[in-house]
C-alpha atoms as a PDB file:
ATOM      1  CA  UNK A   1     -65.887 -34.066  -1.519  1.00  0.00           C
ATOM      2  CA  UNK A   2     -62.984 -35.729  -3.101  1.00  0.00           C
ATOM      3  CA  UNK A   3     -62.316 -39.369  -3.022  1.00  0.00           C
ATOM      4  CA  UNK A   4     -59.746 -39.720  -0.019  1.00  0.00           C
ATOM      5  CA  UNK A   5     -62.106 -37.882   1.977  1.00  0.00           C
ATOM      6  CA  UNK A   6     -65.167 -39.946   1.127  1.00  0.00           C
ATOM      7  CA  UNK A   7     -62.270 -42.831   2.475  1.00  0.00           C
ATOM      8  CA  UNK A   8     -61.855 -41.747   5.679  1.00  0.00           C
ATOM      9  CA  UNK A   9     -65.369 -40.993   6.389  1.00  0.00           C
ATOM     10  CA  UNK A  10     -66.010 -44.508   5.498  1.00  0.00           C
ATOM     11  CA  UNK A  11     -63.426 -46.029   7.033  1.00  0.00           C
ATOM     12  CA  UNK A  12     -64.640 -43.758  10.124  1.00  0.00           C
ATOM     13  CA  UNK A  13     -67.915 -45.380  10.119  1.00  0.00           C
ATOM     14  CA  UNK A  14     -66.973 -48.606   9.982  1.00  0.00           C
ATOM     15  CA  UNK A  15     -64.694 -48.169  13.339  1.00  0.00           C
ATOM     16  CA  UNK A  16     -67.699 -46.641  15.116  1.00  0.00           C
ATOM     17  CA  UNK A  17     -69.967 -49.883  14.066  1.00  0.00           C
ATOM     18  CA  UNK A  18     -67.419 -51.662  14.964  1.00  0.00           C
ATOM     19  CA  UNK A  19     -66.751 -50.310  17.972  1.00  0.00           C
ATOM     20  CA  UNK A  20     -70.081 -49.652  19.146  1.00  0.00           C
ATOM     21  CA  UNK A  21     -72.534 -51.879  21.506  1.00  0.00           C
ATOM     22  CA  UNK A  22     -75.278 -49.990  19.922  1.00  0.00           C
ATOM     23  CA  UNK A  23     -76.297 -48.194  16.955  1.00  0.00           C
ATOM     24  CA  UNK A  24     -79.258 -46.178  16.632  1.00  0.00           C
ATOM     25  CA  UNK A  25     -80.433 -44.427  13.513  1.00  0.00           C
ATOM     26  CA  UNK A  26     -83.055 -41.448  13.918  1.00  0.00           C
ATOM     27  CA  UNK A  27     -85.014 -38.992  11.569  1.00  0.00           C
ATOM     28  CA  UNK A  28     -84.181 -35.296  12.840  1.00  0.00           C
ATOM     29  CA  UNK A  29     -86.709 -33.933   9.859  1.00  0.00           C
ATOM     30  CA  UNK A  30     -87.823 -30.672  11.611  1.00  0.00           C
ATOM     31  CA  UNK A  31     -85.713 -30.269  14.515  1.00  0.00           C
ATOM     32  CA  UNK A  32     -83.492 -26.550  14.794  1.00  0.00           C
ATOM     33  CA  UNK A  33     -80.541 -26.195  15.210  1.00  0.00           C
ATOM     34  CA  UNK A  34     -80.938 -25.431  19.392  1.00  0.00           C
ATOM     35  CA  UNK A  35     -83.162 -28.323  20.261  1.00  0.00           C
ATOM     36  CA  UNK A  36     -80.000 -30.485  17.927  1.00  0.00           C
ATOM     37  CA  UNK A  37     -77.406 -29.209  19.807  1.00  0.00           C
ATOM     38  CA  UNK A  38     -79.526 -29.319  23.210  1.00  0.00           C
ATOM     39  CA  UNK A  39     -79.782 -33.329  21.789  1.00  0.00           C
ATOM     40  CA  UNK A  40     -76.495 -33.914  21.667  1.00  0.00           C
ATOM     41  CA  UNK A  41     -75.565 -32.501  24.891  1.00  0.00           C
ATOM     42  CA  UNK A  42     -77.862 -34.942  26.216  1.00  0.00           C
ATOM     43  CA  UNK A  43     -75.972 -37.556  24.259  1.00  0.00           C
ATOM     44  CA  UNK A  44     -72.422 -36.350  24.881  1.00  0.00           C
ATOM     45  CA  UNK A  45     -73.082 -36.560  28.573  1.00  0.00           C
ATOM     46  CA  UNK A  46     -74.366 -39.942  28.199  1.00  0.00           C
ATOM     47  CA  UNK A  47     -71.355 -40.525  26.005  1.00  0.00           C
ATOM     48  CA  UNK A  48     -72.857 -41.258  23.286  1.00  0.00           C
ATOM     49  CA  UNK A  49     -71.530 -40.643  19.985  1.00  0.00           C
ATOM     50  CA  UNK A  50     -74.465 -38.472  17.315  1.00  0.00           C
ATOM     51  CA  UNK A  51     -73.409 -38.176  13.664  1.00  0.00           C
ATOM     52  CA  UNK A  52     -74.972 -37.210  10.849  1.00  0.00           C
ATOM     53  CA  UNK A  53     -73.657 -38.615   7.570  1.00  0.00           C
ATOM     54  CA  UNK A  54     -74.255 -39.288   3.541  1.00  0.00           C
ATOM     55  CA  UNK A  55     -76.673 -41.585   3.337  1.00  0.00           C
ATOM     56  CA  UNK A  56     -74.613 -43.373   0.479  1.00  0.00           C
ATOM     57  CA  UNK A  57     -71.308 -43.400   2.256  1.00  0.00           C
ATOM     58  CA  UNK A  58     -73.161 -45.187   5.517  1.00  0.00           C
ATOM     59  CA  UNK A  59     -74.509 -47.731   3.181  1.00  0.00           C
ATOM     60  CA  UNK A  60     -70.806 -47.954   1.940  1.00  0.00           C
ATOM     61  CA  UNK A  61     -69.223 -48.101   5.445  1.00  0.00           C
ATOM     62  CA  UNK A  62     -72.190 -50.912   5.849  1.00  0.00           C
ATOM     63  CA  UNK A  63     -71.166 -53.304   3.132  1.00  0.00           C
ATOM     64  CA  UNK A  64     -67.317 -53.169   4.142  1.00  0.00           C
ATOM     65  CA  UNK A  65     -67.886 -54.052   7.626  1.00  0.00           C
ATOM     66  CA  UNK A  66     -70.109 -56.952   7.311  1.00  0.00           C
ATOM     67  CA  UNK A  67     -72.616 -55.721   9.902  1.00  0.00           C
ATOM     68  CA  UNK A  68     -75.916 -54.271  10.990  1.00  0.00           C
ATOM     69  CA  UNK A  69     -77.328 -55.612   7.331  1.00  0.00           C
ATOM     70  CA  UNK A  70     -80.960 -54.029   8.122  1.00  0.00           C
ATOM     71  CA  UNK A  71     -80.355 -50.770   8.846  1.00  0.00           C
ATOM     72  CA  UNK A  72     -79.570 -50.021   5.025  1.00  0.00           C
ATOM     73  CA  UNK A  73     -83.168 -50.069   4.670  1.00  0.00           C
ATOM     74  CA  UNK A  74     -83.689 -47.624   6.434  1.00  0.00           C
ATOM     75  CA  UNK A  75     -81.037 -45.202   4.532  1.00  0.00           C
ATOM     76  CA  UNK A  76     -83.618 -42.415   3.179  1.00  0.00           C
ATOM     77  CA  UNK A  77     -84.047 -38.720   3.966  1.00  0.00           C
ATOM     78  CA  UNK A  78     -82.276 -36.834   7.360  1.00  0.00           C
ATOM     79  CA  UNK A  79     -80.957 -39.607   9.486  1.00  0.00           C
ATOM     80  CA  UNK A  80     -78.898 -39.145  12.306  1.00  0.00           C
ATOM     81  CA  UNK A  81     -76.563 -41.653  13.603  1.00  0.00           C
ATOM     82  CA  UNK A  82     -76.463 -42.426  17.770  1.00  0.00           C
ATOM     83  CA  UNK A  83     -73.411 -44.868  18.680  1.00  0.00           C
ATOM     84  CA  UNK A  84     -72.545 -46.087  22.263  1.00  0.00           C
ATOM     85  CA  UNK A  85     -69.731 -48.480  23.588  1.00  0.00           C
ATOM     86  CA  UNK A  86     -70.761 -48.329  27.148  1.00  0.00           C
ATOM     87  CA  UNK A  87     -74.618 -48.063  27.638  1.00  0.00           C
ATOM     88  CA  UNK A  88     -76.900 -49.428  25.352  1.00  0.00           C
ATOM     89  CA  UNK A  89     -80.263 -48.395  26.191  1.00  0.00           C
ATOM     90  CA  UNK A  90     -78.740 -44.366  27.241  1.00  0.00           C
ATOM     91  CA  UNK A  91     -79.966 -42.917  23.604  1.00  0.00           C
ATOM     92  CA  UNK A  92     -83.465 -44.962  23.662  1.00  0.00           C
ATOM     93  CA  UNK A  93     -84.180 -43.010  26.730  1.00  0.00           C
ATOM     94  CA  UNK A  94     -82.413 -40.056  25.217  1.00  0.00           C
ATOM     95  CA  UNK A  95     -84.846 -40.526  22.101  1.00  0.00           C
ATOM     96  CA  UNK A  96     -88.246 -41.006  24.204  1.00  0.00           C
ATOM     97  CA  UNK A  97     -87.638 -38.255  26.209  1.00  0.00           C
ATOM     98  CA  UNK A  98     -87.040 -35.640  23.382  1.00  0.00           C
ATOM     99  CA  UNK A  99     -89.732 -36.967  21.116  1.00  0.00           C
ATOM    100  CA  UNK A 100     -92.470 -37.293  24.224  1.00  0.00           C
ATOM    101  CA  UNK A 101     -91.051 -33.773  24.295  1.00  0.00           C
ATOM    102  CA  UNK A 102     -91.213 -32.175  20.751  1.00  0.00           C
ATOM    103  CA  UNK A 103     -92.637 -34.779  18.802  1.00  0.00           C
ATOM    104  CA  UNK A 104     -90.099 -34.661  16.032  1.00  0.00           C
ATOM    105  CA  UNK A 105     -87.562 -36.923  16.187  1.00  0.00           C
ATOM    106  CA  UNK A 106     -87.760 -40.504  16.058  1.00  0.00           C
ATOM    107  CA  UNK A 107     -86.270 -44.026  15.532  1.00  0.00           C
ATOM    108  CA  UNK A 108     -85.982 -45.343  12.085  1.00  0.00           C
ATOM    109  CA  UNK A 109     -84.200 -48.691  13.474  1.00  0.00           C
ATOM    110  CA  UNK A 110     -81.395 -49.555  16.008  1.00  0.00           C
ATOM    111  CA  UNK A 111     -79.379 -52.679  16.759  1.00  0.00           C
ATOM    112  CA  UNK A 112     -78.784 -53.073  20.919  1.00  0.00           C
ATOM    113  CA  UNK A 113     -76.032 -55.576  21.297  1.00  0.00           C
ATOM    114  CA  UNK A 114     -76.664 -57.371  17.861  1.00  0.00           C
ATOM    115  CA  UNK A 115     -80.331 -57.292  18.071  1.00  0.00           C
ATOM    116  CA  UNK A 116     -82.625 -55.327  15.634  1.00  0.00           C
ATOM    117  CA  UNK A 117     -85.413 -53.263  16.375  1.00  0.00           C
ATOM    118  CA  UNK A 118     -87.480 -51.142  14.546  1.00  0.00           C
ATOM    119  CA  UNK A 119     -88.753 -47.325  15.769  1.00  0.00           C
ATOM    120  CA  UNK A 120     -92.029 -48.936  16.570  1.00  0.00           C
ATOM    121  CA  UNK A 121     -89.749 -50.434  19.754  1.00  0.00           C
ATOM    122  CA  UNK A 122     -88.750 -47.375  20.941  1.00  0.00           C
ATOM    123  CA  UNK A 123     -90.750 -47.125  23.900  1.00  0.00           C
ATOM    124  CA  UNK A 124     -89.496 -50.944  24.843  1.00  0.00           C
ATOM    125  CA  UNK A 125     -86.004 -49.518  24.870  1.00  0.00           C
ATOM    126  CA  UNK A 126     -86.529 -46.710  26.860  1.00  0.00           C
ATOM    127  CA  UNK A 127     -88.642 -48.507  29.759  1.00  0.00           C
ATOM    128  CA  UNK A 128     -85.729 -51.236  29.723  1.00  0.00           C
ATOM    129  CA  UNK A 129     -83.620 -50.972  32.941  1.00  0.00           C
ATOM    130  CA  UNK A 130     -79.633 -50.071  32.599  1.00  0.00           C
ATOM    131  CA  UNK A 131     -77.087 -52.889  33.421  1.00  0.00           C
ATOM    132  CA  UNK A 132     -76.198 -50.790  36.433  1.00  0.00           C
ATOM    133  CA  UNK A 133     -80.172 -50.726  37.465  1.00  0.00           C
ATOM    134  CA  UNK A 134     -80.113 -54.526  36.410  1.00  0.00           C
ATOM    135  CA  UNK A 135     -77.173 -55.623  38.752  1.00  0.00           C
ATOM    136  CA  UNK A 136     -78.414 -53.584  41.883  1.00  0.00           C
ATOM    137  CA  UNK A 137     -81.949 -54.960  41.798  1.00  0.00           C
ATOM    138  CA  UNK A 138     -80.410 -58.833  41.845  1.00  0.00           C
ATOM    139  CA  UNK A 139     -78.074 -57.598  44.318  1.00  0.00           C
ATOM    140  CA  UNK A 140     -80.747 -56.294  46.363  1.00  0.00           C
ATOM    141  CA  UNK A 141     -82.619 -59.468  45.951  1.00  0.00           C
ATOM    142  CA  UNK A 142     -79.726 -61.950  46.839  1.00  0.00           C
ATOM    143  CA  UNK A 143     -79.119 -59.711  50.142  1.00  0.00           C
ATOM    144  CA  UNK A 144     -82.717 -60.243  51.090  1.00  0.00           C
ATOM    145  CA  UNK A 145     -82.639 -63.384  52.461  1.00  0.00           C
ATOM    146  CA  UNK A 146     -79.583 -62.894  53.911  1.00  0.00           C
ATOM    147  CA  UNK A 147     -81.243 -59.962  56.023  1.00  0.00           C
ATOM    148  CA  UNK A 148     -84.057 -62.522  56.613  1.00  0.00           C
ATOM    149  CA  UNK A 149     -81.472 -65.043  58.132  1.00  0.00           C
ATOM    150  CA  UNK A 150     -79.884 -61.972  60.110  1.00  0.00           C
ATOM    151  CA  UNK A 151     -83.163 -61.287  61.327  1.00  0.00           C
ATOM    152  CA  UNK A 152     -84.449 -64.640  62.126  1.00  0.00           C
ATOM    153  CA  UNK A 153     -80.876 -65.031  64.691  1.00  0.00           C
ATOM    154  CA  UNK A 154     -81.431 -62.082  66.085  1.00  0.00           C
ATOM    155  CA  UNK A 155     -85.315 -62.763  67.200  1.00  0.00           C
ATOM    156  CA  UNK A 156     -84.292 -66.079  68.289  1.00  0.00           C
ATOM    157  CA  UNK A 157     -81.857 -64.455  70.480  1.00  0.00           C
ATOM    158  CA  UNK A 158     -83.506 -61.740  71.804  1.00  0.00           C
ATOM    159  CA  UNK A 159     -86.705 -64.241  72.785  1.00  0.00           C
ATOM    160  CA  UNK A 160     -83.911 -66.267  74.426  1.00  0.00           C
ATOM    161  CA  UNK A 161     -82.816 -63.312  76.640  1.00  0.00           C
ATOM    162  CA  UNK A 162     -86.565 -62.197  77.633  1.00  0.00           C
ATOM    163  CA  UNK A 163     -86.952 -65.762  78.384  1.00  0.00           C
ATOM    164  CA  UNK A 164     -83.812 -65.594  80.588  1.00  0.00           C
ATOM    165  CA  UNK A 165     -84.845 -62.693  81.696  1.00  0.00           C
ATOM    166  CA  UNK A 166     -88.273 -63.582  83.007  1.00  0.00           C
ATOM    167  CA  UNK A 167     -87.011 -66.632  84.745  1.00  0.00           C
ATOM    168  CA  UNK A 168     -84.664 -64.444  86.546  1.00  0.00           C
ATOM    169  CA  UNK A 169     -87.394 -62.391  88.232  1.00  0.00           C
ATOM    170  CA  UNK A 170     -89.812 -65.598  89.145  1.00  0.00           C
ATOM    171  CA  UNK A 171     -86.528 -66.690  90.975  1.00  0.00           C
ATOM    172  CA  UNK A 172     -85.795 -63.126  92.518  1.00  0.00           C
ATOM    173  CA  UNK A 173     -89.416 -62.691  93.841  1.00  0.00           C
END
């Protein structure tokens, strides 16, 4: 690989870390090639982003952008490289699910929204709920007592009519 290649690998990188909400970085030792490409189905239609790279040229792509400082400790042997823009927490579950699974690949380390974690977390991520889960169970909660309310007027007005009701009939008979 000549230098201008090694470039825009690097420069490459550093757009993705840059880009990305989340970066997670995962040791595929032992996985073939169909459970890999089965994995990054899974990712793709999550729409997440997995790349495998030179360990040096991450660690490169690393120093130029500024960020992520602790995953370069984590820069030995067969990583593979999960990025994500728009859900954080998709390849955690992604991640659980295969190793739970196969029992061969797992975290090294991830950053979620500028916070590290180390592969021991993995099962944290995963259990985490999504934004989307997040937003429907407040919603849920903030409609509750307005059902409650809803409810509430309604009993109140249907006791009114039985009453009205019942006082009709004494008068009738």
């Amino acid at each position: 690989m000549d230098r201008n290649e090694k470039s825009e690998i690097i420069s490459e990188i550093k757009e993705l870390l840059e880009s990305s909400s989340a970066v997670y970085l995962t040791d595929y030792h032992g996985i073939n090639v169909e459970d890999i490409s089965a994995l990054r189905n899974q990712f793709r239609n999550e729409g997440v982003r997995y790349k495998v790279y030179k360990n040096t040229l991450v660690k490169r792509a690393l120093q130029e952008s500024g960020k992520y400082d602790k995953i370069a400790d984590h820069l030995t042997g067969m990583i593979g490289f999960a990025f994500t823009t728009s859900n954080p927490l998709a390849p955690a579950k992604i991640i659980n699910k295969y190793y739970g699974d196969k029992e061969k690949l797992s975290l090294r380390a991830c950053y979620v929204e500028g916070e590290y974690f180390d592969g021991s977390q993995l099962k944290l991520l995963a259990t985490l709920p999504t934004k989307n889960e997040l937003i429907a169970s407040i919603m849920g909660s903030l409609n509750s007592p307005v059902s409650g309310i809803v409810g509430a007027i309604n009993a109140v007005m249907r006791d009114l009519v039985s009453v009205v009701e019942q006082i009709s009939k004494k008068q009738a008979a």
